[in-house]
PDB file of N, CA and C in Angstrom:
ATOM      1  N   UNK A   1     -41.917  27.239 224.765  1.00  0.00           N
ATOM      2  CA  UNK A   1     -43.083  27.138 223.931  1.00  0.00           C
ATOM      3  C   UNK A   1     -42.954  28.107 222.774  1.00  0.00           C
ATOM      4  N   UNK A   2     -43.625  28.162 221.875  1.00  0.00           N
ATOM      5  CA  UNK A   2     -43.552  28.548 220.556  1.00  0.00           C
ATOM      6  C   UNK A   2     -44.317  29.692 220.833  1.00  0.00           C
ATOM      7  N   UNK A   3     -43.767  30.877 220.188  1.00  0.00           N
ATOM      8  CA  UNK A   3     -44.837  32.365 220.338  1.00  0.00           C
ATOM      9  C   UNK A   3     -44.838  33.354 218.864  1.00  0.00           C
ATOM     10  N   UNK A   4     -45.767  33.087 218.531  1.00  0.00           N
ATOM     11  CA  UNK A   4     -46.135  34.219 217.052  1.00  0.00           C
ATOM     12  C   UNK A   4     -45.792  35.389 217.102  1.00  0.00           C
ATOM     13  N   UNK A   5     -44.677  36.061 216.810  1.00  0.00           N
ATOM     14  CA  UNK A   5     -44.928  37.700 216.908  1.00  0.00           C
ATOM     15  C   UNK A   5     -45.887  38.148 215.877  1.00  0.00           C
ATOM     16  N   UNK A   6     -46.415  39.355 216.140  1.00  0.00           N
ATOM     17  CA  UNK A   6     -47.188  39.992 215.235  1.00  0.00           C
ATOM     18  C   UNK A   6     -46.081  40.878 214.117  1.00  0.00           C
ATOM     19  N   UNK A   7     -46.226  41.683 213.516  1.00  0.00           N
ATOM     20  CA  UNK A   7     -45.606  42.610 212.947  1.00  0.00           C
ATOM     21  C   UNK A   7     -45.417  43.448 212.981  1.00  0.00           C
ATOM     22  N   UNK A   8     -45.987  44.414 214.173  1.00  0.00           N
ATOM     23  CA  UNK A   8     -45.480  45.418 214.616  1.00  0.00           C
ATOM     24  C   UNK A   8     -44.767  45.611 215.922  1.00  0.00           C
ATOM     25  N   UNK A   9     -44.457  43.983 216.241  1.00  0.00           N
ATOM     26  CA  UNK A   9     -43.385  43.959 217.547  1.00  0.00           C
ATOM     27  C   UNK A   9     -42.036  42.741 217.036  1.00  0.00           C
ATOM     28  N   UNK A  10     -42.188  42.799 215.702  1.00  0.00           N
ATOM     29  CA  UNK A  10     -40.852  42.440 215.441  1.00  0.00           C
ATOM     30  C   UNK A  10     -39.753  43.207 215.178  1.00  0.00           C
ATOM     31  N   UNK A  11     -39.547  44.625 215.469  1.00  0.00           N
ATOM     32  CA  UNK A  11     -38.371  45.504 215.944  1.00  0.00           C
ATOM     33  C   UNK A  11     -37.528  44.832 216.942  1.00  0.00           C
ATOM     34  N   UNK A  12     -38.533  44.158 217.699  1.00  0.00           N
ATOM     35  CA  UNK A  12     -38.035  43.221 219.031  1.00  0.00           C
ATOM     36  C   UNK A  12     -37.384  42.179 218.456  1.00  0.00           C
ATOM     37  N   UNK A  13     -37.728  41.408 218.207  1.00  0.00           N
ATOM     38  CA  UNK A  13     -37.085  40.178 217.712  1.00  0.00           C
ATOM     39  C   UNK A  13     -36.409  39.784 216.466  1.00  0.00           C
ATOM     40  N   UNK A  14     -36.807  40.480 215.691  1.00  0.00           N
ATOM     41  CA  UNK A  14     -36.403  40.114 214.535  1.00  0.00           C
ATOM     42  C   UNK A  14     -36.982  38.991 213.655  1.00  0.00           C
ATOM     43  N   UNK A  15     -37.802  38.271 214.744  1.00  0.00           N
ATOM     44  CA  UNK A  15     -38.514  36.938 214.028  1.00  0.00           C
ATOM     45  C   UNK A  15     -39.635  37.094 213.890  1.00  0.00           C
ATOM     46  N   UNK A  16     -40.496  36.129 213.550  1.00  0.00           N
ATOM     47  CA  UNK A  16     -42.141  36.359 213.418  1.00  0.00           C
ATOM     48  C   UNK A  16     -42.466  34.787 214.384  1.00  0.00           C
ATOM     49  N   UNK A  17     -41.427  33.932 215.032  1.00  0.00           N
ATOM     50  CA  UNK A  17     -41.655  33.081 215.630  1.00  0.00           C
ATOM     51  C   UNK A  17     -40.450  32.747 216.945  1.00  0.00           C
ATOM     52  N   UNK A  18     -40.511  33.130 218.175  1.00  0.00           N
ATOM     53  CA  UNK A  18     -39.228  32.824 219.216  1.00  0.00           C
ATOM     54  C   UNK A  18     -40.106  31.443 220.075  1.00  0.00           C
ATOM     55  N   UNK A  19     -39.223  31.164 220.727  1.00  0.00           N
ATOM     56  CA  UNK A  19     -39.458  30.281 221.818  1.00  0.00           C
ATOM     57  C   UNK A  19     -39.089  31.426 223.369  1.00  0.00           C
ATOM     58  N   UNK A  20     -40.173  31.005 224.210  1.00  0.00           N
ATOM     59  CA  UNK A  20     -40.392  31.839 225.460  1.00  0.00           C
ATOM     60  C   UNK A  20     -40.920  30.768 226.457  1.00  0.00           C
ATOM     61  N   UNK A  21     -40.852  30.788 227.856  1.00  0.00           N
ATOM     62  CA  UNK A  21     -40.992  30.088 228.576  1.00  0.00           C
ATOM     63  C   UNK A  21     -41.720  30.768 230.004  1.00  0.00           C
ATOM     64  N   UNK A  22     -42.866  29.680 230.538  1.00  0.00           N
ATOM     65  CA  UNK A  22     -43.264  30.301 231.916  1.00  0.00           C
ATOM     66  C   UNK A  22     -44.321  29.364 231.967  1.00  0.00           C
ATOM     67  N   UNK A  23     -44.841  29.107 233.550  1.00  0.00           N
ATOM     68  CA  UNK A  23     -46.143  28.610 233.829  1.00  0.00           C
ATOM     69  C   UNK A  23     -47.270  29.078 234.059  1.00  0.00           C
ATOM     70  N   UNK A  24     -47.276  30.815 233.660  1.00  0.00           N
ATOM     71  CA  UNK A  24     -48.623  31.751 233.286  1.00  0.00           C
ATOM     72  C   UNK A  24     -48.442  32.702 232.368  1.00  0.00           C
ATOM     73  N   UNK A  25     -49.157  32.923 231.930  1.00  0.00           N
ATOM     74  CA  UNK A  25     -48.762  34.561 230.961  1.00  0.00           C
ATOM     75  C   UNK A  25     -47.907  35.647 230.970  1.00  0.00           C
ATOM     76  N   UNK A  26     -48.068  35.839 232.220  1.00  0.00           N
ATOM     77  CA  UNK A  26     -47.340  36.608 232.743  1.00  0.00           C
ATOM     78  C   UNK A  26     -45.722  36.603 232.728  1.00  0.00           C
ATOM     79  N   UNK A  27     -45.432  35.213 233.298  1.00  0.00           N
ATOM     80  CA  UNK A  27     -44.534  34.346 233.117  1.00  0.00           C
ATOM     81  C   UNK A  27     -43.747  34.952 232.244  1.00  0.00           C
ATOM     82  N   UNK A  28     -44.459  34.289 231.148  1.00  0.00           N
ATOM     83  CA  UNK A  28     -44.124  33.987 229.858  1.00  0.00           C
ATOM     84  C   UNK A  28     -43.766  35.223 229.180  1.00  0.00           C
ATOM     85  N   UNK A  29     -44.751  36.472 229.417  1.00  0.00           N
ATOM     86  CA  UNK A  29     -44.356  38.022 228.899  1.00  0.00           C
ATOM     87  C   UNK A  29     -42.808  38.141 229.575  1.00  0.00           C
ATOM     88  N   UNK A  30     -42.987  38.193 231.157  1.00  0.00           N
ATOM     89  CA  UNK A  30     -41.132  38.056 231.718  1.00  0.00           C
ATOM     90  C   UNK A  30     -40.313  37.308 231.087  1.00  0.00           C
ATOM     91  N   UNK A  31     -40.568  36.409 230.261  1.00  0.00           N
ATOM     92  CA  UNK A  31     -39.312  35.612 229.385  1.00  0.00           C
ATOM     93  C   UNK A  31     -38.922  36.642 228.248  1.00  0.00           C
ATOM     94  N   UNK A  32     -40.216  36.751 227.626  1.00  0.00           N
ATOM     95  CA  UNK A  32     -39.765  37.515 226.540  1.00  0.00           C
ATOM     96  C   UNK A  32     -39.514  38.984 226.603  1.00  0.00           C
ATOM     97  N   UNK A  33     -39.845  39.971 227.617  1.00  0.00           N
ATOM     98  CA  UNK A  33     -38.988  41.028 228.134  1.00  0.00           C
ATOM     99  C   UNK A  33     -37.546  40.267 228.612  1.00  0.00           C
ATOM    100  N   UNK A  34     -37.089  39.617 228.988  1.00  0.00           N
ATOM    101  CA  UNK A  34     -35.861  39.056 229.180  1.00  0.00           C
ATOM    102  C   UNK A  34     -34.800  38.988 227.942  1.00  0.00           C
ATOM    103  N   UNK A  35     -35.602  38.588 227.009  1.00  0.00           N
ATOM    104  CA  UNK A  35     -34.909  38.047 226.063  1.00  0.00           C
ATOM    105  C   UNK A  35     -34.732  39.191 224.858  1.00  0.00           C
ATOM    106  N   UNK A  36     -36.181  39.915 224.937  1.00  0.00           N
ATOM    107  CA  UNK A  36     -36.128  41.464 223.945  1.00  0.00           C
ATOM    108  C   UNK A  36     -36.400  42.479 224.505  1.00  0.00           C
ATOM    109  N   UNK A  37     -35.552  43.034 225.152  1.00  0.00           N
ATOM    110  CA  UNK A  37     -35.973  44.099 226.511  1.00  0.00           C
ATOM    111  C   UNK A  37     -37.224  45.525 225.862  1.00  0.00           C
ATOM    112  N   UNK A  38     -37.804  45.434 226.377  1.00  0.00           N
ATOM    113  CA  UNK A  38     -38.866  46.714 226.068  1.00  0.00           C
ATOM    114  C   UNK A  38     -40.491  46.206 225.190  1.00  0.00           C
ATOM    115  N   UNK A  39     -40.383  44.847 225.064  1.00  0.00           N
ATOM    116  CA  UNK A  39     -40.993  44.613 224.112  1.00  0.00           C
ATOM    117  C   UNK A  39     -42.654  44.200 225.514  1.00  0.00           C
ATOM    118  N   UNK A  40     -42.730  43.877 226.549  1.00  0.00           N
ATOM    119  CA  UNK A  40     -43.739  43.422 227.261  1.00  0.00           C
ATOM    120  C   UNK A  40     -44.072  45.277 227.796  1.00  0.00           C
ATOM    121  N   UNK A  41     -43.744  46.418 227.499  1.00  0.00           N
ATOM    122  CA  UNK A  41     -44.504  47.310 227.637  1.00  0.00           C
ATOM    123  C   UNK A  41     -45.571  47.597 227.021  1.00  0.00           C
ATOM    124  N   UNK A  42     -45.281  46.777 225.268  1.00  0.00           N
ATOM    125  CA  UNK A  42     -46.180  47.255 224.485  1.00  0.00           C
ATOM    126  C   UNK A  42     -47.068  46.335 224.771  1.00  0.00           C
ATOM    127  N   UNK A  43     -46.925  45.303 225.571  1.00  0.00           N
ATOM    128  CA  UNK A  43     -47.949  44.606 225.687  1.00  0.00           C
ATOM    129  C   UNK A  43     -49.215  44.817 226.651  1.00  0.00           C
ATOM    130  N   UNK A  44     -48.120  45.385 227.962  1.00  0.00           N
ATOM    131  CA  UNK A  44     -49.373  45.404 229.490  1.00  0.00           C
ATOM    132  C   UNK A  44     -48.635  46.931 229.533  1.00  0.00           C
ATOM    133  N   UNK A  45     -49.993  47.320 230.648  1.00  0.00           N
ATOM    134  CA  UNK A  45     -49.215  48.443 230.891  1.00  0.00           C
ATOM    135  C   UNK A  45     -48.897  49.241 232.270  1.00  0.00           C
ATOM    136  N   UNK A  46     -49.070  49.893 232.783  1.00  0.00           N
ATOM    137  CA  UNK A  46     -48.191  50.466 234.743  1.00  0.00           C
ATOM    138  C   UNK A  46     -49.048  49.751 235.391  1.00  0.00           C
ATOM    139  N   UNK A  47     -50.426  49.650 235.076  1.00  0.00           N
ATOM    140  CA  UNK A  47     -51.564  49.239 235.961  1.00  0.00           C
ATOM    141  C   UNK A  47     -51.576  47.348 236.023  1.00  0.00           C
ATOM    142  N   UNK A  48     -50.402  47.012 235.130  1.00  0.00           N
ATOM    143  CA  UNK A  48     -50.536  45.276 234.930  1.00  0.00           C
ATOM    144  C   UNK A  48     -51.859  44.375 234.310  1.00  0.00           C
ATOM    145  N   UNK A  49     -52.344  45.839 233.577  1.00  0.00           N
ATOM    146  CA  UNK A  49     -53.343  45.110 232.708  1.00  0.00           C
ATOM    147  C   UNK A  49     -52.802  44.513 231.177  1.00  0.00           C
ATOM    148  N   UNK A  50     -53.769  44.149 230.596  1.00  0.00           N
ATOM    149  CA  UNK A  50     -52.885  43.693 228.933  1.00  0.00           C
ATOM    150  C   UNK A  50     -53.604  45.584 228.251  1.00  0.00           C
ATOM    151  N   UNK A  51     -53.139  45.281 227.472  1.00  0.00           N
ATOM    152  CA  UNK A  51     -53.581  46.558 226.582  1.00  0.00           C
ATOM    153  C   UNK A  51     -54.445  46.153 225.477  1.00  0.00           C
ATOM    154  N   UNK A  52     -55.836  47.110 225.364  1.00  0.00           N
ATOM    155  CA  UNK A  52     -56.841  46.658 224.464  1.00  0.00           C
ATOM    156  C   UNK A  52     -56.521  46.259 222.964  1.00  0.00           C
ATOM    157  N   UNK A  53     -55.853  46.592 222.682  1.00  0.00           N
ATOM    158  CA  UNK A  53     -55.242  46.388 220.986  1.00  0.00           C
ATOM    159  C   UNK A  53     -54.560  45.424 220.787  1.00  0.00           C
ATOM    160  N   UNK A  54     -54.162  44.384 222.212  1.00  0.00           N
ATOM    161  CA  UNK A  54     -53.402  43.413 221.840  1.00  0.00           C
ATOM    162  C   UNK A  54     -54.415  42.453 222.477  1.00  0.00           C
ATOM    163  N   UNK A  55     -54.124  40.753 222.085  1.00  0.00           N
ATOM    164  CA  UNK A  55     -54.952  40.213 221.619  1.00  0.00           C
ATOM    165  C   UNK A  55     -53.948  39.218 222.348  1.00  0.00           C
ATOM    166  N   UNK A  56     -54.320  37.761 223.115  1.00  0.00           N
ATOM    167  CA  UNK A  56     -53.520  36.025 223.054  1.00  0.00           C
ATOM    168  C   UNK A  56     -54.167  35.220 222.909  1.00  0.00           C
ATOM    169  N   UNK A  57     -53.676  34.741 222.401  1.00  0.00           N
ATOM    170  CA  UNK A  57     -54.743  33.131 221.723  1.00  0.00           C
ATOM    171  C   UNK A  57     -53.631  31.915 222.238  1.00  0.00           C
ATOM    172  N   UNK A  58     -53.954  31.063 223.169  1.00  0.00           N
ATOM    173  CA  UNK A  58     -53.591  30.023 223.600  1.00  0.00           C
ATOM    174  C   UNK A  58     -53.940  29.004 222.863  1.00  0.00           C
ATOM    175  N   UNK A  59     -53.318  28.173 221.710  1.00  0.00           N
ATOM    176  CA  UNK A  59     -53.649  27.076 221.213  1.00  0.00           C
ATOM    177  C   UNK A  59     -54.942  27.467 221.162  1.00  0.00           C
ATOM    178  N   UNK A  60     -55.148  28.612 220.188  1.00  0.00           N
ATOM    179  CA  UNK A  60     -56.046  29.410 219.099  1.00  0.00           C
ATOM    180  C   UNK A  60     -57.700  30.083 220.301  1.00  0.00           C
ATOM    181  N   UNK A  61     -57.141  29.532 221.599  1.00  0.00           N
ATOM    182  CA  UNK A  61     -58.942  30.110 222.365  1.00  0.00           C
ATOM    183  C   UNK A  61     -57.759  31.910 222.497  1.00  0.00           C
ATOM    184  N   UNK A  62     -58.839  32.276 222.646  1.00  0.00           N
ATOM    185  CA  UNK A  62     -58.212  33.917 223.446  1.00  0.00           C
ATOM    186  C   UNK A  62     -58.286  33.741 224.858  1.00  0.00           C
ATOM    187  N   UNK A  63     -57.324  34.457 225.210  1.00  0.00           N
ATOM    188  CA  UNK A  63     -57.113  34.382 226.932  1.00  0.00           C
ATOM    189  C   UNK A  63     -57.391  35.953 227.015  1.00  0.00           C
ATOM    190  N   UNK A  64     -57.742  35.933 228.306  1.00  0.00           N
ATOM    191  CA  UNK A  64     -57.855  37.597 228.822  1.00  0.00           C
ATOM    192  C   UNK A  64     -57.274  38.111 230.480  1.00  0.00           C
ATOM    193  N   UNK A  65     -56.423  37.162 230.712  1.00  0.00           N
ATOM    194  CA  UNK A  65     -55.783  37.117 232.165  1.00  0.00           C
ATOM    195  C   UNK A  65     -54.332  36.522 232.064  1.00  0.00           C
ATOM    196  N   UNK A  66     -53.367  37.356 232.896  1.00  0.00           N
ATOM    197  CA  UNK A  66     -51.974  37.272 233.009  1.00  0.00           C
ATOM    198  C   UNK A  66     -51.523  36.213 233.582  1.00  0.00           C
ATOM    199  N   UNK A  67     -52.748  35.364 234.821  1.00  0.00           N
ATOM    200  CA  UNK A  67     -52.915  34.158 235.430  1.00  0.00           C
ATOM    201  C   UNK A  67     -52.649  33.370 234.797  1.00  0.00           C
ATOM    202  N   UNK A  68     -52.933  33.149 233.617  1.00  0.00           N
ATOM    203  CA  UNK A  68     -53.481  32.204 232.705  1.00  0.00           C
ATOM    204  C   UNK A  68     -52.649  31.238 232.273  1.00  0.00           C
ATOM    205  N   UNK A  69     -52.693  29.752 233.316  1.00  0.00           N
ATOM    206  CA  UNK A  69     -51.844  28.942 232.793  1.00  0.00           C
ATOM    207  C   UNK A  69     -51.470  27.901 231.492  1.00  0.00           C
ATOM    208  N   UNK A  70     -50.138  28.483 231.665  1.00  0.00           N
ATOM    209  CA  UNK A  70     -49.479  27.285 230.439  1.00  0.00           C
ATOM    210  C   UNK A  70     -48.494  26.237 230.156  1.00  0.00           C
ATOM    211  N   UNK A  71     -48.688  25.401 229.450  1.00  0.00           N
ATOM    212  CA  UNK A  71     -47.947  24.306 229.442  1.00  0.00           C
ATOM    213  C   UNK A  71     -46.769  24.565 228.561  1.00  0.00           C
ATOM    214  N   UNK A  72     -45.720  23.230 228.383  1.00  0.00           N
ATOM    215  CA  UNK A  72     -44.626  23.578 227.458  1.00  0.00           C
ATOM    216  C   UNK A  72     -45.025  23.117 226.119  1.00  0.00           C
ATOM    217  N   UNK A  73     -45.904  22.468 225.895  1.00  0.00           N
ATOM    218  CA  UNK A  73     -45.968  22.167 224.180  1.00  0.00           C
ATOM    219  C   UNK A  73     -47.233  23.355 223.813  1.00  0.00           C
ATOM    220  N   UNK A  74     -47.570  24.495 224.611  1.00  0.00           N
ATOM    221  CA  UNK A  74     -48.827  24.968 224.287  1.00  0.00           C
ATOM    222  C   UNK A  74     -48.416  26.172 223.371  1.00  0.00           C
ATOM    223  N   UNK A  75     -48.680  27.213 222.383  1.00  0.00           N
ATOM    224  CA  UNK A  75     -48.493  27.532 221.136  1.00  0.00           C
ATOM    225  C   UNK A  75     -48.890  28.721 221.661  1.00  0.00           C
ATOM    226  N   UNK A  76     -48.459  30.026 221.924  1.00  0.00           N
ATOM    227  CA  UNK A  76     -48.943  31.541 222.034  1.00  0.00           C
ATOM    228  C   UNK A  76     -48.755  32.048 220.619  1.00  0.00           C
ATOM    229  N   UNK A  77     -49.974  33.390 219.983  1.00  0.00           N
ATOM    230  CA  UNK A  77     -50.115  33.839 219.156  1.00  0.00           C
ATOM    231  C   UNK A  77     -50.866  35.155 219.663  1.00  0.00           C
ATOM    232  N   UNK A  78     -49.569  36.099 219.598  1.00  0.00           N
ATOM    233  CA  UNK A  78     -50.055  37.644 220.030  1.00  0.00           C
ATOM    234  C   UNK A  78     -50.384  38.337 218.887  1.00  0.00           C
ATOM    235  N   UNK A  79     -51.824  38.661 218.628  1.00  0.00           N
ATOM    236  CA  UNK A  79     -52.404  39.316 217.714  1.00  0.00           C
ATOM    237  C   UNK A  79     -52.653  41.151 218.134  1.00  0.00           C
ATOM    238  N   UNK A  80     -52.132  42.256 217.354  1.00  0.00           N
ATOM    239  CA  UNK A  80     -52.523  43.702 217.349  1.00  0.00           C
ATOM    240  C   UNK A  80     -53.697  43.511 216.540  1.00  0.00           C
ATOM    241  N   UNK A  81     -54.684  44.574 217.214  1.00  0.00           N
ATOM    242  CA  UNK A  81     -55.883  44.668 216.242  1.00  0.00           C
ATOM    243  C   UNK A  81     -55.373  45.980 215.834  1.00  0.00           C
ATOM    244  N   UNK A  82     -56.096  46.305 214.298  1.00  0.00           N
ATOM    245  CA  UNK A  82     -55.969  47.588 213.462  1.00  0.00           C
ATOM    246  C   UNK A  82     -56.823  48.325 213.200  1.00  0.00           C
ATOM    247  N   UNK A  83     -56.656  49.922 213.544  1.00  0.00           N
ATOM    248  CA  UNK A  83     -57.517  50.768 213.982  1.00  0.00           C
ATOM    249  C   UNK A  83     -57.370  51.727 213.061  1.00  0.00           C
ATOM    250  N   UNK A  84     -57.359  52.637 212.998  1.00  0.00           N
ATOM    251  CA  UNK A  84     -58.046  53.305 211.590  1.00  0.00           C
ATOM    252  C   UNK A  84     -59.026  53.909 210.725  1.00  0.00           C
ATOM    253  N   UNK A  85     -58.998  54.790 209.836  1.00  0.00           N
ATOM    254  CA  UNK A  85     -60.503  54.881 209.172  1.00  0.00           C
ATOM    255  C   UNK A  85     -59.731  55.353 207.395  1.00  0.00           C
TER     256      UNK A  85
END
């Protein structure tokens, strides 16, 4: 399935678009730690939660669980929110 990187986790990839694979989120984070090693820390963290600053949008709804199943034509888009003053 098709996955958006954001821009501050393309150190990882190099792309702003990979293909990753799984039948939950979770899954799917294990593909892409597979494929760009270090990059699903910044995502979840020791406790196997997601981390507040990051964001998934499943064919554009937001998801909020690692459960969270997916299909192969379905479209991930990992959004960082920006913090600041």
């Amino acid at each position: 399935m098709k996955v958006l990187i954001p821009g501050p986790l393309r150190s990882y990839t190099q792309e702003r678009e990979v293909e990753a694979g799984g039948a939950t989120l979770a899954a799917l984070l294990d593909d892409l730690e597979r494929q760009f090693s270090g990059i699903r820390f910044r995502m979840v963290d020791e406790q196997e939660r997601l981390r507040p600053h990051v964001r998934f949008f499943v064919n554009g709804r937001q998801v909020f669980d690692l459960q969270t199943a997916l299909r192969p034509g379905d479209e991930l888009s990992i959004v960082q929110a920006l913090s600041g003053g």
